[in-house]
C-alpha atoms as a PDB file:
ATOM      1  CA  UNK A   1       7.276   8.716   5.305  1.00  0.00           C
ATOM      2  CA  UNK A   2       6.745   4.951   5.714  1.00  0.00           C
ATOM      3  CA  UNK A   3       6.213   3.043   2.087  1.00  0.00           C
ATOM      4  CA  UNK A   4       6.000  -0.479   1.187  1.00  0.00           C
ATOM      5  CA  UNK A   5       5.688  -2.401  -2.000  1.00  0.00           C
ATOM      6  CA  UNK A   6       3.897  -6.226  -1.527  1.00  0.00           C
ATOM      7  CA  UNK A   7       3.364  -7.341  -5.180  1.00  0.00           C
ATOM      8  CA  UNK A   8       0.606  -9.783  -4.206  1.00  0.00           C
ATOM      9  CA  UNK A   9      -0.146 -11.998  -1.153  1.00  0.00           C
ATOM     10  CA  UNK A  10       2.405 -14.521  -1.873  1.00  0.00           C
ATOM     11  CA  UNK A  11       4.706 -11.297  -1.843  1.00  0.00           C
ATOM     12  CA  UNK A  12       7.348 -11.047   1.060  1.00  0.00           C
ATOM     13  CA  UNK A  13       5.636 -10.363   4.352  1.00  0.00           C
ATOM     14  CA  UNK A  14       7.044  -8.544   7.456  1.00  0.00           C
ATOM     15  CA  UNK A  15      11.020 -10.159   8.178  1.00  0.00           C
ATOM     16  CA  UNK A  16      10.977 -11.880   5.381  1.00  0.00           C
ATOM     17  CA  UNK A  17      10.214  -8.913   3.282  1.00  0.00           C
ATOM     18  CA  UNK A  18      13.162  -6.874   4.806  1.00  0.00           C
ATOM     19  CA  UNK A  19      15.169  -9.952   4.670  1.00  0.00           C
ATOM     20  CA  UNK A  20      15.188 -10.025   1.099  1.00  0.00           C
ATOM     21  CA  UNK A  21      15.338  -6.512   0.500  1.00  0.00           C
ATOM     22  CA  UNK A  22      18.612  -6.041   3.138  1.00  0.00           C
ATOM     23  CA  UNK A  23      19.615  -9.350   0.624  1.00  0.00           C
ATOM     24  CA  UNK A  24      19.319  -6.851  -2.568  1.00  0.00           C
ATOM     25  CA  UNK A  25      21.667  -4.357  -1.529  1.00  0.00           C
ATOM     26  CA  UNK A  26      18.710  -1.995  -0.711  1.00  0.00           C
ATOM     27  CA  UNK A  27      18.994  -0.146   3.144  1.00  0.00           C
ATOM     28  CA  UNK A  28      16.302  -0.637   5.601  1.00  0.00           C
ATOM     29  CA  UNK A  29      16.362   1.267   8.454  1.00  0.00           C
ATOM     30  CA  UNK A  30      14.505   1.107  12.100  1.00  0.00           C
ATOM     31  CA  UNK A  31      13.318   4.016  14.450  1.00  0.00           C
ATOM     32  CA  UNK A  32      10.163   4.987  12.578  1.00  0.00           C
ATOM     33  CA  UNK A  33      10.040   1.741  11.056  1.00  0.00           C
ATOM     34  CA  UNK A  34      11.200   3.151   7.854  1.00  0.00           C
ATOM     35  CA  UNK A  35      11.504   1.462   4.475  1.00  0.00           C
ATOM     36  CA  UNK A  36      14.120   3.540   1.784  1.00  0.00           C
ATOM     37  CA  UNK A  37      16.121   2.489  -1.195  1.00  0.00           C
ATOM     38  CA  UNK A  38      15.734   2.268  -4.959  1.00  0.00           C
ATOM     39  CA  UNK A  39      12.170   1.709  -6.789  1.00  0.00           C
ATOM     40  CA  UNK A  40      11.085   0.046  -9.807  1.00  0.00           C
ATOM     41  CA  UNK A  41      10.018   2.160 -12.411  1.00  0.00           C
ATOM     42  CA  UNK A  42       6.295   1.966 -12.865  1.00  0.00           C
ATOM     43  CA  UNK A  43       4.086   3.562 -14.936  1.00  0.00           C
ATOM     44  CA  UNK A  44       3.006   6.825 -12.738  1.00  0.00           C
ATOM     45  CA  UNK A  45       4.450   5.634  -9.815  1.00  0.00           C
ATOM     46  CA  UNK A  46       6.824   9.317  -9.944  1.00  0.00           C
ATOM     47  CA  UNK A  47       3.851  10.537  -7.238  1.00  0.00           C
ATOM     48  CA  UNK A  48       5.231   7.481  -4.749  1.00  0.00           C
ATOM     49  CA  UNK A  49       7.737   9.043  -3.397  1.00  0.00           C
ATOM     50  CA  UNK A  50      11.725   7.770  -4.508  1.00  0.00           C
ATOM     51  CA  UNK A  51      11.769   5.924  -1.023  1.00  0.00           C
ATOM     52  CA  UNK A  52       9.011   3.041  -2.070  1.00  0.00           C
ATOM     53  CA  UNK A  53      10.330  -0.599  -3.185  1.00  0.00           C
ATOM     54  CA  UNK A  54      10.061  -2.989  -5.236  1.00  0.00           C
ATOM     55  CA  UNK A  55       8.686  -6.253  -3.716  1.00  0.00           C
ATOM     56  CA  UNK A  56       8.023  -9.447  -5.192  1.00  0.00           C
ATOM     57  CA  UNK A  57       5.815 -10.551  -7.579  1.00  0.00           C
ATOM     58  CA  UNK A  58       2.621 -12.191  -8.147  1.00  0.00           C
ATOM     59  CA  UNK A  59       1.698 -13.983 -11.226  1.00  0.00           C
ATOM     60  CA  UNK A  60      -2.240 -13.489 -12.173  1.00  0.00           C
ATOM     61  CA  UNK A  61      -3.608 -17.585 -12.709  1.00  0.00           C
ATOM     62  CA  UNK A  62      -6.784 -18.940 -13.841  1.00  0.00           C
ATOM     63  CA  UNK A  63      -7.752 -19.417 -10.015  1.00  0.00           C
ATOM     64  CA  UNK A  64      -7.920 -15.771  -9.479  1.00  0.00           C
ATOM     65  CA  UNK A  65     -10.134 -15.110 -12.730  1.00  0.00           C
ATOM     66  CA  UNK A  66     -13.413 -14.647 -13.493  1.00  0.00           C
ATOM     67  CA  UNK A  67     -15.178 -16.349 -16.217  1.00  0.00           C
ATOM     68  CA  UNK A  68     -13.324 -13.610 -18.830  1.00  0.00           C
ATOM     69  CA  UNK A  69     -10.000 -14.708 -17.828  1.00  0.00           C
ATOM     70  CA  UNK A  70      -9.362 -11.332 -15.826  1.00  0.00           C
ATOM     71  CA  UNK A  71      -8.594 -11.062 -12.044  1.00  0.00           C
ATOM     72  CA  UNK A  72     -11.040 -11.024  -9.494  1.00  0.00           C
ATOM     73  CA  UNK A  73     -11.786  -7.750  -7.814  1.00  0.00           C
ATOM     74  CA  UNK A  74     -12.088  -9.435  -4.098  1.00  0.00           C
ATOM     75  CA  UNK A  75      -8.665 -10.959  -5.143  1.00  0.00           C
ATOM     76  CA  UNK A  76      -7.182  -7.180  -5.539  1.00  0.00           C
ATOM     77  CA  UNK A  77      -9.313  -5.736  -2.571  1.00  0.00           C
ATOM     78  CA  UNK A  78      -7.473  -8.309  -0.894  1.00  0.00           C
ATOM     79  CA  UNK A  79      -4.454  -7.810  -1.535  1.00  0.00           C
ATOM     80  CA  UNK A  80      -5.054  -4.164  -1.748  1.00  0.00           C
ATOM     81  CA  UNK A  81      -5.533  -4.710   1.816  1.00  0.00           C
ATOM     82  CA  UNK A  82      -2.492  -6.989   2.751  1.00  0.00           C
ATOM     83  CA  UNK A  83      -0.523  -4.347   1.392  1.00  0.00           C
ATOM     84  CA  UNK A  84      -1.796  -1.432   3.366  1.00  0.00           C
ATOM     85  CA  UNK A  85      -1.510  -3.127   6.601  1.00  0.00           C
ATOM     86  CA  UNK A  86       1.969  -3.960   5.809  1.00  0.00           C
ATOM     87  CA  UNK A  87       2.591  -0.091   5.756  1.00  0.00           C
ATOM     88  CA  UNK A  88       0.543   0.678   8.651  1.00  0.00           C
ATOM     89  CA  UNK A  89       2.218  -1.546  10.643  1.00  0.00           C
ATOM     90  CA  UNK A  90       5.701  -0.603   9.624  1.00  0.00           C
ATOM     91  CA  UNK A  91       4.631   2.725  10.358  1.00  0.00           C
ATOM     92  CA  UNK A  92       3.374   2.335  13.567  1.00  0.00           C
ATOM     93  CA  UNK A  93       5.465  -0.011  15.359  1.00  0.00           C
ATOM     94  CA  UNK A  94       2.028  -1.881  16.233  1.00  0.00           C
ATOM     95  CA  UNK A  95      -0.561  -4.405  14.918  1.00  0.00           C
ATOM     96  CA  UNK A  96      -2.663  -2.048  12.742  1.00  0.00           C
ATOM     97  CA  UNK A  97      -6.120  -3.289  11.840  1.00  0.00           C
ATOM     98  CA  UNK A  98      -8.587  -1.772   8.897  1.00  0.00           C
ATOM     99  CA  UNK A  99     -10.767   0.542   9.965  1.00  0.00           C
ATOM    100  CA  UNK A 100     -12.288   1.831   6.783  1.00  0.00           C
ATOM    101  CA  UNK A 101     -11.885   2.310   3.023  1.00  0.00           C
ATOM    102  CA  UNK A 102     -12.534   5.305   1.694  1.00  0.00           C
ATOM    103  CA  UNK A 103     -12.236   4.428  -2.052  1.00  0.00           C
ATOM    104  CA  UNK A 104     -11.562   2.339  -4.275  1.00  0.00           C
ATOM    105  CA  UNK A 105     -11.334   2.355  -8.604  1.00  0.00           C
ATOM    106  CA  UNK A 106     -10.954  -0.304 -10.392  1.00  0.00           C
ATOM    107  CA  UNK A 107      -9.424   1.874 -13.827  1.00  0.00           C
ATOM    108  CA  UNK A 108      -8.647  -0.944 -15.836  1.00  0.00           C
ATOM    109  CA  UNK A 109      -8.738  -5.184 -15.400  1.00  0.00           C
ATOM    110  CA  UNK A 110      -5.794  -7.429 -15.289  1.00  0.00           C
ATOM    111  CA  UNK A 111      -5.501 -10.547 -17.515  1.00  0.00           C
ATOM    112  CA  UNK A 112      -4.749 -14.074 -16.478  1.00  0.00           C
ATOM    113  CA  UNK A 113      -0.965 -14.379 -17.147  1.00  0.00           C
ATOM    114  CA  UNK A 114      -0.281 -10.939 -15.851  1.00  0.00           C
ATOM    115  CA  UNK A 115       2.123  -9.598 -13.116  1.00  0.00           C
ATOM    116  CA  UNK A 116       0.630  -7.688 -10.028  1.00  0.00           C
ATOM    117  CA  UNK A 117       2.033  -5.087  -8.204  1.00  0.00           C
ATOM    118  CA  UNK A 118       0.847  -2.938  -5.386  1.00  0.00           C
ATOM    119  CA  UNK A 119       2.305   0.485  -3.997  1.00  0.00           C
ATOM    120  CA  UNK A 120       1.103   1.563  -0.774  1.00  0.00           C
ATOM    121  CA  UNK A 121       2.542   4.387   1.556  1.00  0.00           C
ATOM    122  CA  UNK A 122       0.815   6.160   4.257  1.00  0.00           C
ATOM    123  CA  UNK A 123      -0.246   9.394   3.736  1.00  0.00           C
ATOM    124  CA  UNK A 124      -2.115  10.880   6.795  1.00  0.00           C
ATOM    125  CA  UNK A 125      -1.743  10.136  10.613  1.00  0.00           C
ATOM    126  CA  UNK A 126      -3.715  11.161  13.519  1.00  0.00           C
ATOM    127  CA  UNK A 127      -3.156  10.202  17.280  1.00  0.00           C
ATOM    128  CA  UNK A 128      -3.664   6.148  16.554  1.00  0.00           C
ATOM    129  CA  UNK A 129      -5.221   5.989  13.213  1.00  0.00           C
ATOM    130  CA  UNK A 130      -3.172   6.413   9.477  1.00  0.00           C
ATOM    131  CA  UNK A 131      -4.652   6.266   5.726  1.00  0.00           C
ATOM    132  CA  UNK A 132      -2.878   4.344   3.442  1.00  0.00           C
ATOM    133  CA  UNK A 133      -2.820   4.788   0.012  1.00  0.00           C
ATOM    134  CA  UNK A 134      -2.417   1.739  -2.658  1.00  0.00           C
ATOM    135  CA  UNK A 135      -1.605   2.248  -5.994  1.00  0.00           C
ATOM    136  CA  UNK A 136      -1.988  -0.893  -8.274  1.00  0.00           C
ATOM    137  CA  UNK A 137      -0.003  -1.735 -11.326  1.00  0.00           C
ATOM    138  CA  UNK A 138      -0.422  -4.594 -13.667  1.00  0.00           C
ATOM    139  CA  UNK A 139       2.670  -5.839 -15.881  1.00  0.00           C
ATOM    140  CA  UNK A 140       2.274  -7.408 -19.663  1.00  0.00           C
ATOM    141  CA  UNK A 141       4.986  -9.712 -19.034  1.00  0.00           C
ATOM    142  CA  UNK A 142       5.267 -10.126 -22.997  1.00  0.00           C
ATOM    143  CA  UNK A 143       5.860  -6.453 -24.028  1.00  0.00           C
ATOM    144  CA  UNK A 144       6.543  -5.105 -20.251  1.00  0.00           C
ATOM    145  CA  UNK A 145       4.108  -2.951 -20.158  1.00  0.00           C
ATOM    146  CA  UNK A 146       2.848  -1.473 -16.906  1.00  0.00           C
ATOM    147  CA  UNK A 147      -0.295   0.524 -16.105  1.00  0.00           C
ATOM    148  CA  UNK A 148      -1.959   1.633 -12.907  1.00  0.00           C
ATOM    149  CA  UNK A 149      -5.054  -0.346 -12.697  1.00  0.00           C
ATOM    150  CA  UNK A 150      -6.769   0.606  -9.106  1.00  0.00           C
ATOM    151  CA  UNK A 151      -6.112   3.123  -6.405  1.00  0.00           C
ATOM    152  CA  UNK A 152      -7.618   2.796  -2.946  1.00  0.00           C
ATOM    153  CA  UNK A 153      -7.726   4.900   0.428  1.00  0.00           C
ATOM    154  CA  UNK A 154      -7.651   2.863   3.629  1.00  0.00           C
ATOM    155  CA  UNK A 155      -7.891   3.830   7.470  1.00  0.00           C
ATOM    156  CA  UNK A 156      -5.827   2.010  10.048  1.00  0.00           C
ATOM    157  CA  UNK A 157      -5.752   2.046  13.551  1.00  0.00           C
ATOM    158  CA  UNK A 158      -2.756   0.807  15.474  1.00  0.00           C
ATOM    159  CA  UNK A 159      -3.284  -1.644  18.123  1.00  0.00           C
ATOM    160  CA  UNK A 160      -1.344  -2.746  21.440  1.00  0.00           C
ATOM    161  CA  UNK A 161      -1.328  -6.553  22.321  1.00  0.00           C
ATOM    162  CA  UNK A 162      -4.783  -6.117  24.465  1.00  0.00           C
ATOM    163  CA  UNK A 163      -6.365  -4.540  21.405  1.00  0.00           C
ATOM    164  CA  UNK A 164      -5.942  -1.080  22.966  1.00  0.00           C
ATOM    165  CA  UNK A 165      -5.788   1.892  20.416  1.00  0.00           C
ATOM    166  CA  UNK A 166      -1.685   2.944  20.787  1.00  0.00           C
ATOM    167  CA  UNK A 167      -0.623   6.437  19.498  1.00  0.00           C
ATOM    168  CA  UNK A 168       1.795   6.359  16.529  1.00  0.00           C
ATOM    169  CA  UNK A 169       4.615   8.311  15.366  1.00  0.00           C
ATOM    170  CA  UNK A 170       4.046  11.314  13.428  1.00  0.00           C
ATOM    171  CA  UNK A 171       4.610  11.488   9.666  1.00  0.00           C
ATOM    172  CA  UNK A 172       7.298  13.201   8.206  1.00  0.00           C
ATOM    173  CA  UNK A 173       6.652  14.793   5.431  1.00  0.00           C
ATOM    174  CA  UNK A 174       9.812  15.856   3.289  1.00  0.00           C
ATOM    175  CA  UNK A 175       8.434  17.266  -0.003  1.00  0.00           C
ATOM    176  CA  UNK A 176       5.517  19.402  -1.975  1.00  0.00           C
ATOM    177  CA  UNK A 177       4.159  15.772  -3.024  1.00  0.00           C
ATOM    178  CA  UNK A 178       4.172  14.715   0.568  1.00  0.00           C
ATOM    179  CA  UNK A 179       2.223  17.743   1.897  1.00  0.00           C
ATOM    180  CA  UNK A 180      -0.588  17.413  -0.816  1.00  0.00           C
ATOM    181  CA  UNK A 181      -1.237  13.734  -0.092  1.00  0.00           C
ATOM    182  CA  UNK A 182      -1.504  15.087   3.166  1.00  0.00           C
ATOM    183  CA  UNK A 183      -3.705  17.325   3.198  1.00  0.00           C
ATOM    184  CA  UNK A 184      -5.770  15.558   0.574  1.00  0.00           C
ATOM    185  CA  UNK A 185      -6.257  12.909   3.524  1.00  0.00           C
ATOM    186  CA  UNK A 186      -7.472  15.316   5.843  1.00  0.00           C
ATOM    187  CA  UNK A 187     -10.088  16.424   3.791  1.00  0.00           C
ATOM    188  CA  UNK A 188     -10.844  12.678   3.255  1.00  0.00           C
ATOM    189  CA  UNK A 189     -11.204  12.314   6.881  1.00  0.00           C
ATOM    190  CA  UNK A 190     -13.455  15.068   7.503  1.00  0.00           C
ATOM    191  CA  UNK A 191     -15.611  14.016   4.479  1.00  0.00           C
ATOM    192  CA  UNK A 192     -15.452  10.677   6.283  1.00  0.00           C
ATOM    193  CA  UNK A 193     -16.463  11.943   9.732  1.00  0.00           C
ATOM    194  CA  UNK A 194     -19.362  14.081   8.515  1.00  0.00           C
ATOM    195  CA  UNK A 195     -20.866  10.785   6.756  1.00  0.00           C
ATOM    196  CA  UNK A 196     -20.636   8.742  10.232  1.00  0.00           C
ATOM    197  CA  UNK A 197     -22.491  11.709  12.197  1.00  0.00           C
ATOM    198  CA  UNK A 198     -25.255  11.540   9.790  1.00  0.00           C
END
């Protein structure tokens, strides 16, 4: 199962990410392009999976607010979606572009002077396209408080370097949790392919 944790878009980004996590102590290893080690402990983040990783971090400023001192939601859609194609890609092996998103909830807002983190892990593949799940977590930096604030489904599709649609690995999937995010993708997907024949 390939996971990733980008904690914003300043967040470390393909070497540099497994630079600093090889740099930790934590153990990344190649083949399926997979990511394992330790986790921070997040507020719901149990239903990750013990393989995803802590990141780095981005502090929320008053450029990334609205008028009510809370972050913009392009701002997280954005990062949502930096953070998804980090996994993809990881998982594939390939350039993997966004194809679709599914969902996305926007539970509760994050304030100016807060910490941003973002969970993603792929949870479905086909014969060249994955979703990617995001889970997103803001941090009270005063009390240390986290709480999942948004959750979004993307759809990726891995690309060779002519822009070709390249067939990636197949998912392994290693526990109960694994199996229902899964199969809760597939029904996504056919949801999602009934709507486009419309």
């Amino acid at each position: 199962m390939s996971h990733a944790v980008v904690t914003g878009a300043a967040g470390f980004l393909g070497s540099h990410l497994c630079d600093a996590l090889l740099a930790r102590g934590d153990r990344v290893t190649g083949g399926d392009n997979l990511v394992t080690g330790r986790r921070e402990n997040l507020e719901g983040a149990s239903s990750v999976g013990a393989r995803a990783l802590p990141g780095g971090r981005e502090l929320v400023l008053p450029g990334d607010s609205n008028q009510l001192g809370k972050l913009l939601g392009g701002r997280v859609m954005h990062w949502i979606d930096l953070a998804a194609a980090i996994t993809a890609n990881r998982h594939a092996g390939h350039v993997a572009v966004t194809a679709s998103i599914d969902s996305l909830e926007f539970l509760h807002s994050i304030q100016v002077g807060e910490v941003v983190h973002l969970v993603a892990q792929v949870n479905w593949v086909g014969r060249t396209s994955m979703e990617v799940g995001v889970d997103v977590y803001g941090e009270n930096m005063d009390t240390g408080e986290k709480r999942k604030t948004s959750t979004a489904f993307l759809t990726f599709v891995a690309l060779n370097q002519e822009g070709v649609p390249v067939e990636v690995p197949p998912l392994l999937l290693t526990s109960p949790e694994d199996e229902e995010r899964f199969h809760a993708a597939e029904a996504r997907r056919h949801e999602r392919l009934k709507r486009r024949r419309r």
